[in-house]
N, C-alpha and C. Protein backbone atom coordinates (compact mmCIF):
# COMPACT_ATOMS: atom_id res chain seq x y z
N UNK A 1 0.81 -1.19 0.00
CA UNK A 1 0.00 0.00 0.00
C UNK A 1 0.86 1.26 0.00
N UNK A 2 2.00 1.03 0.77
CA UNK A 2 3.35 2.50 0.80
C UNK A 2 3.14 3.12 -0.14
N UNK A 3 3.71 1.75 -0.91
CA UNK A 3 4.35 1.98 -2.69
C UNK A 3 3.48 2.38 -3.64
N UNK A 4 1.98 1.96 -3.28
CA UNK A 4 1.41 2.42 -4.58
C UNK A 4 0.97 4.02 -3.79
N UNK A 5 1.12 4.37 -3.38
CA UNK A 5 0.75 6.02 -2.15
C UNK A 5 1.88 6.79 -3.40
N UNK A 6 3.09 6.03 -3.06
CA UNK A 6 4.31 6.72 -3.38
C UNK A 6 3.89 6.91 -5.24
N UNK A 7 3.92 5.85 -5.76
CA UNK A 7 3.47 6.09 -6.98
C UNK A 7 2.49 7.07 -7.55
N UNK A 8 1.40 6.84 -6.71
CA UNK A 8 0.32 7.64 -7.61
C UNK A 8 0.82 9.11 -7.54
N UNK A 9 1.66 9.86 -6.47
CA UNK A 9 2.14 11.02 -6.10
C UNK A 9 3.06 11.70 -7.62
N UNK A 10 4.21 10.23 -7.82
CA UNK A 10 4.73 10.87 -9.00
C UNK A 10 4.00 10.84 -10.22
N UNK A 11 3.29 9.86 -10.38
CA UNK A 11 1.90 9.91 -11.88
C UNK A 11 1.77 11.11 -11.59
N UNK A 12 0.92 11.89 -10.62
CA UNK A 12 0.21 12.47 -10.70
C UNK A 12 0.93 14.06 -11.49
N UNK A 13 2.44 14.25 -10.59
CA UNK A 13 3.28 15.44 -10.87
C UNK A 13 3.78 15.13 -12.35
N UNK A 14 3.82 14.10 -13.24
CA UNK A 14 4.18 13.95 -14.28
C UNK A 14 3.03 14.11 -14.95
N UNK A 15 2.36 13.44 -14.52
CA UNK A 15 0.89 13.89 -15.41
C UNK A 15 0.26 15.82 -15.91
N UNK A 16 1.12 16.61 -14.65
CA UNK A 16 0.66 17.86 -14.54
C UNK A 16 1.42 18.14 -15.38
N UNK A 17 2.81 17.84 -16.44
CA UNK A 17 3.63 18.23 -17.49
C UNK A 17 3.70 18.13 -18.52
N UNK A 18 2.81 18.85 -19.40
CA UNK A 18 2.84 18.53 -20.86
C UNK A 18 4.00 17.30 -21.47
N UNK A 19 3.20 16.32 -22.34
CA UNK A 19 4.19 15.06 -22.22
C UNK A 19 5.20 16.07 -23.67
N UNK A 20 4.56 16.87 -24.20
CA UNK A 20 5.16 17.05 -25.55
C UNK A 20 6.91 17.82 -25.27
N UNK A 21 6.57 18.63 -24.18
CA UNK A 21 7.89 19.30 -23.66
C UNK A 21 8.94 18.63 -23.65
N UNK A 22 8.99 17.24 -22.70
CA UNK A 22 9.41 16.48 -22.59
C UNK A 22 10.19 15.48 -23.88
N UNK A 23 9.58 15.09 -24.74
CA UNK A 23 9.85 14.51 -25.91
C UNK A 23 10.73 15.35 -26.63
N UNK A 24 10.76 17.17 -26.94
CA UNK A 24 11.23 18.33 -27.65
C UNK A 24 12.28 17.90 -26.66
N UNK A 25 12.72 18.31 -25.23
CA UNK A 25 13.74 18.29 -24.85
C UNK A 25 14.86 16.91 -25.21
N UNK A 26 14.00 15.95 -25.21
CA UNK A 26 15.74 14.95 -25.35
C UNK A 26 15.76 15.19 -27.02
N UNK A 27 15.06 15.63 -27.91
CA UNK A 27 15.04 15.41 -29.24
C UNK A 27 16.34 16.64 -29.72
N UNK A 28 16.16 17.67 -29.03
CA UNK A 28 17.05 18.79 -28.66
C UNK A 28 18.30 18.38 -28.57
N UNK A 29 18.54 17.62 -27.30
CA UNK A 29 19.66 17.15 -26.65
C UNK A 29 20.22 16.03 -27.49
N UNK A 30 19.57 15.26 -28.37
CA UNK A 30 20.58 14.00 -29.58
C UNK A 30 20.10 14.99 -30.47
N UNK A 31 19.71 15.53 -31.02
CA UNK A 31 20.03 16.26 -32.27
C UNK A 31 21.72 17.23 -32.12
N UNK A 32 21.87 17.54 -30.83
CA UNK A 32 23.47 18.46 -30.47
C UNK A 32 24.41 17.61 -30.62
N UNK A 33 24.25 16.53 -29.63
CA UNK A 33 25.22 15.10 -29.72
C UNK A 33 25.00 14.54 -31.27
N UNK A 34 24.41 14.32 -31.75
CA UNK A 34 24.77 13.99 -33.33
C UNK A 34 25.05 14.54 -34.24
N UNK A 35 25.13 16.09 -33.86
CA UNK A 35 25.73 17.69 -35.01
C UNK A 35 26.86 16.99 -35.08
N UNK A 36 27.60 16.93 -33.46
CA UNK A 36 29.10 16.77 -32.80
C UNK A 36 29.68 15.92 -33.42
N UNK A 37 29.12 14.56 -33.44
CA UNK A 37 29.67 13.07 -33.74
C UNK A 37 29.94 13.38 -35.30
N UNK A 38 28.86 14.16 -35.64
CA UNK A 38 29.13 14.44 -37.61
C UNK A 38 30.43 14.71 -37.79
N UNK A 39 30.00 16.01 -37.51
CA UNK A 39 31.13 16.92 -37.52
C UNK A 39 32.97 16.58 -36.96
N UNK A 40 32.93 15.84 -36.18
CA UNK A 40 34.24 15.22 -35.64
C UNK A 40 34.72 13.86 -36.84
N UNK A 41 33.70 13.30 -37.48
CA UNK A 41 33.96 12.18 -38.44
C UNK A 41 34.26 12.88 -39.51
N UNK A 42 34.14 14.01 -39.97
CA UNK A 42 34.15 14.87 -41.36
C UNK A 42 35.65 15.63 -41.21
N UNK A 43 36.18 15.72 -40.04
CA UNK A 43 37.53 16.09 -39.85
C UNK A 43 38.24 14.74 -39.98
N UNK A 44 39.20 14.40 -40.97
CA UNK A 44 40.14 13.50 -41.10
C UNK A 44 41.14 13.86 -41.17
N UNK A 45 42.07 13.12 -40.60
CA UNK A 45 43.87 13.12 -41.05
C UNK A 45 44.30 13.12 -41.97
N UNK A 46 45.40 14.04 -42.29
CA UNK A 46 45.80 13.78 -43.46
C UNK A 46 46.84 12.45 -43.80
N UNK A 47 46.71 12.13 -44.67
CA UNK A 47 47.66 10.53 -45.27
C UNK A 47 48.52 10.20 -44.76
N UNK A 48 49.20 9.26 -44.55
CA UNK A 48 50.12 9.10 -43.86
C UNK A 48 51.06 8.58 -45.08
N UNK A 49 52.46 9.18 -45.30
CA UNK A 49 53.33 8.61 -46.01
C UNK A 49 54.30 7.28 -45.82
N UNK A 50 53.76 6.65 -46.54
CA UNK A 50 53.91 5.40 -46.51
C UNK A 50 55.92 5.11 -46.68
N UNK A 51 56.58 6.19 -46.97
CA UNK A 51 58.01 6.08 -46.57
C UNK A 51 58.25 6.84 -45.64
N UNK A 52 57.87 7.19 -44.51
CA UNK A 52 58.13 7.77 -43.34
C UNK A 52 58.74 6.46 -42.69
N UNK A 53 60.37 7.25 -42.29
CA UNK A 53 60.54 5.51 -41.22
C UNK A 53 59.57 5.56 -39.81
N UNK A 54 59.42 4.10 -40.03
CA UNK A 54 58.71 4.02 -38.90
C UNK A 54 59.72 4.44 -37.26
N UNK A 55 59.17 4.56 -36.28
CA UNK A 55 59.51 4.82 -34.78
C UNK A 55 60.42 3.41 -34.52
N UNK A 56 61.40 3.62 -33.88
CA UNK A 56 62.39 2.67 -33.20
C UNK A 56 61.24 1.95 -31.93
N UNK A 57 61.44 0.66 -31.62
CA UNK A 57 60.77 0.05 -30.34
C UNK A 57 61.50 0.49 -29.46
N UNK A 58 60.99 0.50 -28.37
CA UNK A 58 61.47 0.85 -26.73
C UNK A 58 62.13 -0.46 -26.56
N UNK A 59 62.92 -0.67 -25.18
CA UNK A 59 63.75 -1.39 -24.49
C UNK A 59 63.39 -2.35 -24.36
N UNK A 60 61.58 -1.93 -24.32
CA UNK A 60 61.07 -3.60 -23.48
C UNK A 60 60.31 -4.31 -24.67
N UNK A 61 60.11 -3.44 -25.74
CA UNK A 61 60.10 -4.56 -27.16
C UNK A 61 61.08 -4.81 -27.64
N UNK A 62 62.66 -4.64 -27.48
CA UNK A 62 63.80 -5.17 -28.14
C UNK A 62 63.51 -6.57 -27.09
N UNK A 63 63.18 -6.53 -26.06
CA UNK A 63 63.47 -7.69 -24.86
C UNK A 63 62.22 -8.56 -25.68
N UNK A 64 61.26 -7.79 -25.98
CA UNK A 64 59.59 -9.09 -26.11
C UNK A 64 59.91 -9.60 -27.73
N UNK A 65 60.93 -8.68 -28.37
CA UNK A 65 61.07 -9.70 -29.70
C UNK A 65 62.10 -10.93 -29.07
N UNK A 66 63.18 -10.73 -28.36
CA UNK A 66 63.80 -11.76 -28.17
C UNK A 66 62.84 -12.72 -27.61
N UNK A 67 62.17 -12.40 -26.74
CA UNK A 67 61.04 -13.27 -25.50
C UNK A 67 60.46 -14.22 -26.06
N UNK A 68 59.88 -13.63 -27.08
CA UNK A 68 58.60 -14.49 -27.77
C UNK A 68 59.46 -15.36 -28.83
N UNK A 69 60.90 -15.52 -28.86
CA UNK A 69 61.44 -16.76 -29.57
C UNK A 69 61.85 -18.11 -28.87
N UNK A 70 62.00 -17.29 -27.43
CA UNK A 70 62.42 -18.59 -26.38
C UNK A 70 61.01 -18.90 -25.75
N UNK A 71 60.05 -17.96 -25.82
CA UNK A 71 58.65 -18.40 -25.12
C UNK A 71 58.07 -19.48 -25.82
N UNK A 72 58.19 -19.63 -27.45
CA UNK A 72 57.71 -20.33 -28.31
C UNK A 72 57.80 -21.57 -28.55
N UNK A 73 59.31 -21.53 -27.87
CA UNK A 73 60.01 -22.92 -27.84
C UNK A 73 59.98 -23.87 -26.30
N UNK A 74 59.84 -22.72 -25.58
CA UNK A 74 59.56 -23.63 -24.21
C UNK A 74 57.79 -23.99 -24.24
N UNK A 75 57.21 -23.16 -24.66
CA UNK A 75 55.46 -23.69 -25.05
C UNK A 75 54.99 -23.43 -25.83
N UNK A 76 55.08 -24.33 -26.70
CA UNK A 76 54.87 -24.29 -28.03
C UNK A 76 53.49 -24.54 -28.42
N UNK A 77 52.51 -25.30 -27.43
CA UNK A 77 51.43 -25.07 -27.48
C UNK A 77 50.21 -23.75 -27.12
N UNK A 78 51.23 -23.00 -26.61
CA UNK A 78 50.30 -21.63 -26.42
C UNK A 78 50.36 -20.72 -27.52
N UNK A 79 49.24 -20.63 -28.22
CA UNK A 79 49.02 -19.88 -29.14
C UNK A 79 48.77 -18.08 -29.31
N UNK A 80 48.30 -18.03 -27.88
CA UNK A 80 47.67 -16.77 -27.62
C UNK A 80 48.96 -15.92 -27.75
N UNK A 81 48.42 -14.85 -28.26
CA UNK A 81 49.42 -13.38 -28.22
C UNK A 81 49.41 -12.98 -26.93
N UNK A 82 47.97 -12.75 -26.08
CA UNK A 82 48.04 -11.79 -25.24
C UNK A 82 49.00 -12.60 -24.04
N UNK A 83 49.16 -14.00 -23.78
CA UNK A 83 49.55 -15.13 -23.22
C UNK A 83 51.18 -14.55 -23.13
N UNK A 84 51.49 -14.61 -24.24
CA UNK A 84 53.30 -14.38 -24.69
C UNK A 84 53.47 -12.62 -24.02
N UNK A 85 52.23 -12.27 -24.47
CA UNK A 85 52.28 -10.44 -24.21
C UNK A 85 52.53 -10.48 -22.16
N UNK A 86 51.86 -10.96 -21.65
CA UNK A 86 51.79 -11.30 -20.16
C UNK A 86 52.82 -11.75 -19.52
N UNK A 87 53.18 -12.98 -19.87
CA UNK A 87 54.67 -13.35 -19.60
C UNK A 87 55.78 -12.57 -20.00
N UNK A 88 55.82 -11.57 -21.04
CA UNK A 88 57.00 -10.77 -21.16
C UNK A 88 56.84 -9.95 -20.11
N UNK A 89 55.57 -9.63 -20.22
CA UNK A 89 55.60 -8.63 -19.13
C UNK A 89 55.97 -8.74 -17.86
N UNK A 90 55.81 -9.77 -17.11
CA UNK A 90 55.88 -10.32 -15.57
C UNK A 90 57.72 -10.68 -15.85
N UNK A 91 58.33 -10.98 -16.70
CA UNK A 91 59.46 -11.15 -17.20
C UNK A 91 60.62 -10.00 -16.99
N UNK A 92 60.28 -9.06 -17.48
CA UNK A 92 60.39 -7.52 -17.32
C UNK A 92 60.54 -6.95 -16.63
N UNK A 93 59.37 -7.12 -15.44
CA UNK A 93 59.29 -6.37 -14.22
C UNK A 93 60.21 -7.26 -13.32
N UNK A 94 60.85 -8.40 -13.77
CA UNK A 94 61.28 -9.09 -12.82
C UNK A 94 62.78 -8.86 -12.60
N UNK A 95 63.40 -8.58 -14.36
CA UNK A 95 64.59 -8.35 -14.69
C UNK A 95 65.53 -6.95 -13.88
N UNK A 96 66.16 -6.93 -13.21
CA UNK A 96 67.10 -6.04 -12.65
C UNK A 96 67.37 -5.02 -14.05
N UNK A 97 67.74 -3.19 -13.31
CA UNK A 97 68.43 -2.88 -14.33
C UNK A 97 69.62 -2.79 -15.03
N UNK A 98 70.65 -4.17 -14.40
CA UNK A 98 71.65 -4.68 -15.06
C UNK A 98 71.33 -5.76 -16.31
N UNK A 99 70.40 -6.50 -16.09
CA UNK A 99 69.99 -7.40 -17.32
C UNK A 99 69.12 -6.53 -17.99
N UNK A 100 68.64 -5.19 -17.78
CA UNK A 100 67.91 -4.95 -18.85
C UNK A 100 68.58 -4.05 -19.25
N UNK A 101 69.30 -3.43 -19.21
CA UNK A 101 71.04 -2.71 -19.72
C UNK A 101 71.54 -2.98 -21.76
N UNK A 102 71.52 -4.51 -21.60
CA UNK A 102 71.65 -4.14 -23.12
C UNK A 102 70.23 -3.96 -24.08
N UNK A 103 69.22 -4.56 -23.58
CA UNK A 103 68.23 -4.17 -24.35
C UNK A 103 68.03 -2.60 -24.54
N UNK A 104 68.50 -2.18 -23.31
CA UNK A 104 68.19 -0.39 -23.52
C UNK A 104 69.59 0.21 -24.64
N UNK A 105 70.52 -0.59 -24.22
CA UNK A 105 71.78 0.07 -25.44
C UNK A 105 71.65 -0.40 -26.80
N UNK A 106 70.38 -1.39 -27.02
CA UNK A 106 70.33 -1.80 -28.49
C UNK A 106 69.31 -0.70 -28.60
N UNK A 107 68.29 -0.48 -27.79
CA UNK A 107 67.06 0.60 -28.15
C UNK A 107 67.67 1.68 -28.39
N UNK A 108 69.29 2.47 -27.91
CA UNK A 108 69.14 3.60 -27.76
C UNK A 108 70.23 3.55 -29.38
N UNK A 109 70.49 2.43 -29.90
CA UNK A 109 71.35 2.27 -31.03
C UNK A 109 70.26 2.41 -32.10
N UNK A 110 69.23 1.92 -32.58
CA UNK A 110 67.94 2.02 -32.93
C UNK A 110 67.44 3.46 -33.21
N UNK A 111 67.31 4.12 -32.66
CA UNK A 111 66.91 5.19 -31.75
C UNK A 111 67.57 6.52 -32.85
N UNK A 112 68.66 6.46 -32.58
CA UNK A 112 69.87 7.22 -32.76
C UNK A 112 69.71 7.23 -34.65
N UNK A 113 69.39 5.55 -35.01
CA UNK A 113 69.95 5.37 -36.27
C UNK A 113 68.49 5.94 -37.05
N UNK A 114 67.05 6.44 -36.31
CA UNK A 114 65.95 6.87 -36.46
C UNK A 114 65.78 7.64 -36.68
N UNK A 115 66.94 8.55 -35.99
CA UNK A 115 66.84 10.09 -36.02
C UNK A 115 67.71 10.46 -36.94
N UNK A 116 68.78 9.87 -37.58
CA UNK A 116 69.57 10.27 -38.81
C UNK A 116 68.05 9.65 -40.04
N UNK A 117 67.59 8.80 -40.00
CA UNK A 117 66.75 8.65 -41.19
C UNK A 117 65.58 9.55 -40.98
N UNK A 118 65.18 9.95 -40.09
CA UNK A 118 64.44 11.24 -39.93
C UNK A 118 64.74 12.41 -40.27
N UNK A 119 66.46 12.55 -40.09
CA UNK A 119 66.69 13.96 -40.41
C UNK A 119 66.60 14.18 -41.92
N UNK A 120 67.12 12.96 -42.61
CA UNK A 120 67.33 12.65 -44.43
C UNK A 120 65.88 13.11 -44.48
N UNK A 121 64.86 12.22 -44.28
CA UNK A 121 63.39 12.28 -44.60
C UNK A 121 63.09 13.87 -44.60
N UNK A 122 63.09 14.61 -43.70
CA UNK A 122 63.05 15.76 -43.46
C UNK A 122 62.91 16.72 -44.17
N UNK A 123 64.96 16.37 -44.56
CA UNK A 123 65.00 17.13 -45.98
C UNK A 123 64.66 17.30 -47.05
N UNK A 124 64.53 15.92 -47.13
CA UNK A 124 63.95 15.25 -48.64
C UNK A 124 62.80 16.07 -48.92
N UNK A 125 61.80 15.74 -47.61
CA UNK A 125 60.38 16.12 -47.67
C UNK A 125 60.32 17.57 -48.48
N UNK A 126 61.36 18.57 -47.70
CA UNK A 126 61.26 20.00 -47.71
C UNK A 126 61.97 20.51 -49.39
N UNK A 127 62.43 19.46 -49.65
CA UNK A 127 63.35 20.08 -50.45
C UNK A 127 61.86 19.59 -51.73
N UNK A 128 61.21 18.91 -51.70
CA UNK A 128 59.87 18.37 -52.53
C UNK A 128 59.13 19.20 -52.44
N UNK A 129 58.63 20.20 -51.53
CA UNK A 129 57.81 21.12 -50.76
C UNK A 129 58.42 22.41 -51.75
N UNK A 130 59.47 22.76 -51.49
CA UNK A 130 60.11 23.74 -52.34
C UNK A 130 60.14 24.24 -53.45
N UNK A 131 60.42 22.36 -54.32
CA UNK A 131 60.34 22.84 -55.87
C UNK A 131 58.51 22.30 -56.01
N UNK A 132 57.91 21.93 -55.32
CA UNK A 132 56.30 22.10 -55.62
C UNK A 132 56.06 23.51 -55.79
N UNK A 133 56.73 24.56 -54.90
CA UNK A 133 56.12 25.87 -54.56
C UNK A 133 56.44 26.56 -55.52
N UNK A 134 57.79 26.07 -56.10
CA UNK A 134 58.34 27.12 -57.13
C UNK A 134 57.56 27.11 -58.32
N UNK A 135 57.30 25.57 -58.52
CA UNK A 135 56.40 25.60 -60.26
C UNK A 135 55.18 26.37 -60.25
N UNK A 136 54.45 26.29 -58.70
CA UNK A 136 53.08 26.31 -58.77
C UNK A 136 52.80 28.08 -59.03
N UNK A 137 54.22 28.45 -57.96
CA UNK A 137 54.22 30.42 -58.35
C UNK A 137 54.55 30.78 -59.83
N UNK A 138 55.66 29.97 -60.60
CA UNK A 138 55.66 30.25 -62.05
C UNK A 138 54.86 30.15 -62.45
N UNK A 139 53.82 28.53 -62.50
CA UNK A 139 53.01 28.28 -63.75
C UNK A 139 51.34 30.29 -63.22
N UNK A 140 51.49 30.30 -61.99
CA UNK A 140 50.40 31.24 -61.81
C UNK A 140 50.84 32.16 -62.84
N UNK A 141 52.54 32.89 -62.57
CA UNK A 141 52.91 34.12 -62.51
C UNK A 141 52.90 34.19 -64.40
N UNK A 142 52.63 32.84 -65.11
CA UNK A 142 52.92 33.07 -66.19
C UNK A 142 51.57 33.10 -66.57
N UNK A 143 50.58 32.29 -66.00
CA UNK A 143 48.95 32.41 -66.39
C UNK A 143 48.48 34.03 -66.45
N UNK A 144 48.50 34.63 -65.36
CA UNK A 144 48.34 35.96 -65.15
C UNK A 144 48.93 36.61 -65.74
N UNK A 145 50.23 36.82 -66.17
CA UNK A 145 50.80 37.66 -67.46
C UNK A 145 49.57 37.65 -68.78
N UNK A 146 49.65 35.94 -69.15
CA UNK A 146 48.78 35.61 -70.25
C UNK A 146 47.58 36.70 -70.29
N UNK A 147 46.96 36.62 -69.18
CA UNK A 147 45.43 36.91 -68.93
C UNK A 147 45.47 38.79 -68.98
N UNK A 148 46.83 39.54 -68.26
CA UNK A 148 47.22 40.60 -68.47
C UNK A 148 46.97 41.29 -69.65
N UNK A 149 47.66 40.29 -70.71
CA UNK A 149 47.92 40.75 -71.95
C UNK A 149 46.92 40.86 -72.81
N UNK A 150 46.42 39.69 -72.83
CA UNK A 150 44.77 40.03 -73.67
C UNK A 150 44.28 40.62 -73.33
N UNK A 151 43.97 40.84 -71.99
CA UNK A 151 42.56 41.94 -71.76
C UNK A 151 43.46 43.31 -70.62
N UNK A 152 44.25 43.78 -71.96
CA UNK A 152 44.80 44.67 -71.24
C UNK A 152 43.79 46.07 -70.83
N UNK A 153 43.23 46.21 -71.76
CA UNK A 153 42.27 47.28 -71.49
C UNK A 153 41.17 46.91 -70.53
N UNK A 154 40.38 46.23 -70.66
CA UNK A 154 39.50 45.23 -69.73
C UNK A 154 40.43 45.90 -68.02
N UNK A 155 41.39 45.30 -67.82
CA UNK A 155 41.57 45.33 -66.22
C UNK A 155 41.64 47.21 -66.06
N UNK A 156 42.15 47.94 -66.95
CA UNK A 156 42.53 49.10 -66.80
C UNK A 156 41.20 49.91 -66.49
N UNK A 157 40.24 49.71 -67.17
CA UNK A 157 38.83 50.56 -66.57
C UNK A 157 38.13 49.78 -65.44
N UNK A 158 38.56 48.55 -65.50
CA UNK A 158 37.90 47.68 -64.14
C UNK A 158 37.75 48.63 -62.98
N UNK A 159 40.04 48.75 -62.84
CA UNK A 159 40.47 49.63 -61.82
C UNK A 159 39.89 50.90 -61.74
N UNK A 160 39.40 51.93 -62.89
CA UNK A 160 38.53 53.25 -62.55
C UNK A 160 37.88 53.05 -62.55
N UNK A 161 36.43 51.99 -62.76
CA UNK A 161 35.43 51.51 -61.60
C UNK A 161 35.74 51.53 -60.41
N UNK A 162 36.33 51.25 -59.79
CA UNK A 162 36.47 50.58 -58.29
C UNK A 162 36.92 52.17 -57.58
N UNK A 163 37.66 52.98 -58.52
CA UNK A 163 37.82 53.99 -57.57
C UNK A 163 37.12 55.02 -57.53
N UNK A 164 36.18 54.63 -58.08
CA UNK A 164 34.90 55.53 -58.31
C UNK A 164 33.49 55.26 -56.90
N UNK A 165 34.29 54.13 -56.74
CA UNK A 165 32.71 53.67 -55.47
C UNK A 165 33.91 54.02 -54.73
């Protein structure tokens, strides 16, 4: 008997609220959230160049490529990635930072040899960027001469229009 006391109380205060208000407001509220979601999918990245060197691995993937050759061979029946991924890990945390010493001096050899092919890339990129810019200002600077020349008279009263307003 509480419960239905308690009930009929909120029927009743919902009942006193136009149901239509109600319906406009959440219709309001996902029509904003789905502008958003549009609009965030219509912004894309630009391409990714497919000769960009890739990023050097960290310390503890020079260690999980070695890992997963001796993991393979001591259980050879475990198939799972995330399995091999777990055990490197507990592996890892176990290793002192004297045994994990050369994995970090092969990462930081890696590393090093990343940033000289980064710096090449760089250039390369810029120096592509450059002579793009140069043709694209000639081929204009020679269109617009073209367009100069024929309608030489044409642009000349254009300009005493304009300084007339």
């Amino acid at each position: 008997m509480k419960g239905s006391k308690g009930k009929g109380k909120k029927d009743t205060k919902e009942a006193l609220k136009p149901v239509e208000d109600k319906v406009g407001k959440r219709k309001a509220a996902t029509q904003v959230v789905k502008s958003s979601k549009t609009q965030s999918k219509k912004k894309k990245a630009p391409m990714k160049d497919p000769n960009k060197p890739k990023r050097p691995p960290s310390a503890f993937f020079v260690f999980l490529e070695e890992f997963r050759e001796s993991y393979k061979k001591e259980h050879p029946n475990v198939k799972a990635v995330s399995a091999v991924g777990k055990a490197g890990g507990e592996k890892w945390k176990s290793l002192s930072s004297a045994e994990k010493a050369p994995y970090e001096a092969k990462a930081a050899k890696r590393k090093s040899d990343y940033e000289k092919l980064m710096t090449a890339y760089n250039q390369k990129q810029e120096s592509v960027d450059e002579d793009g810019e140069e043709e694209s200002d000639k081929s204009k600077s020679e269109i617009n001469d073209r367009d100069d020349e024929e309608s030489g008279e044409e642009d000349d009263e254009d300009e005493d229009d304009d300084d007339d307003d």
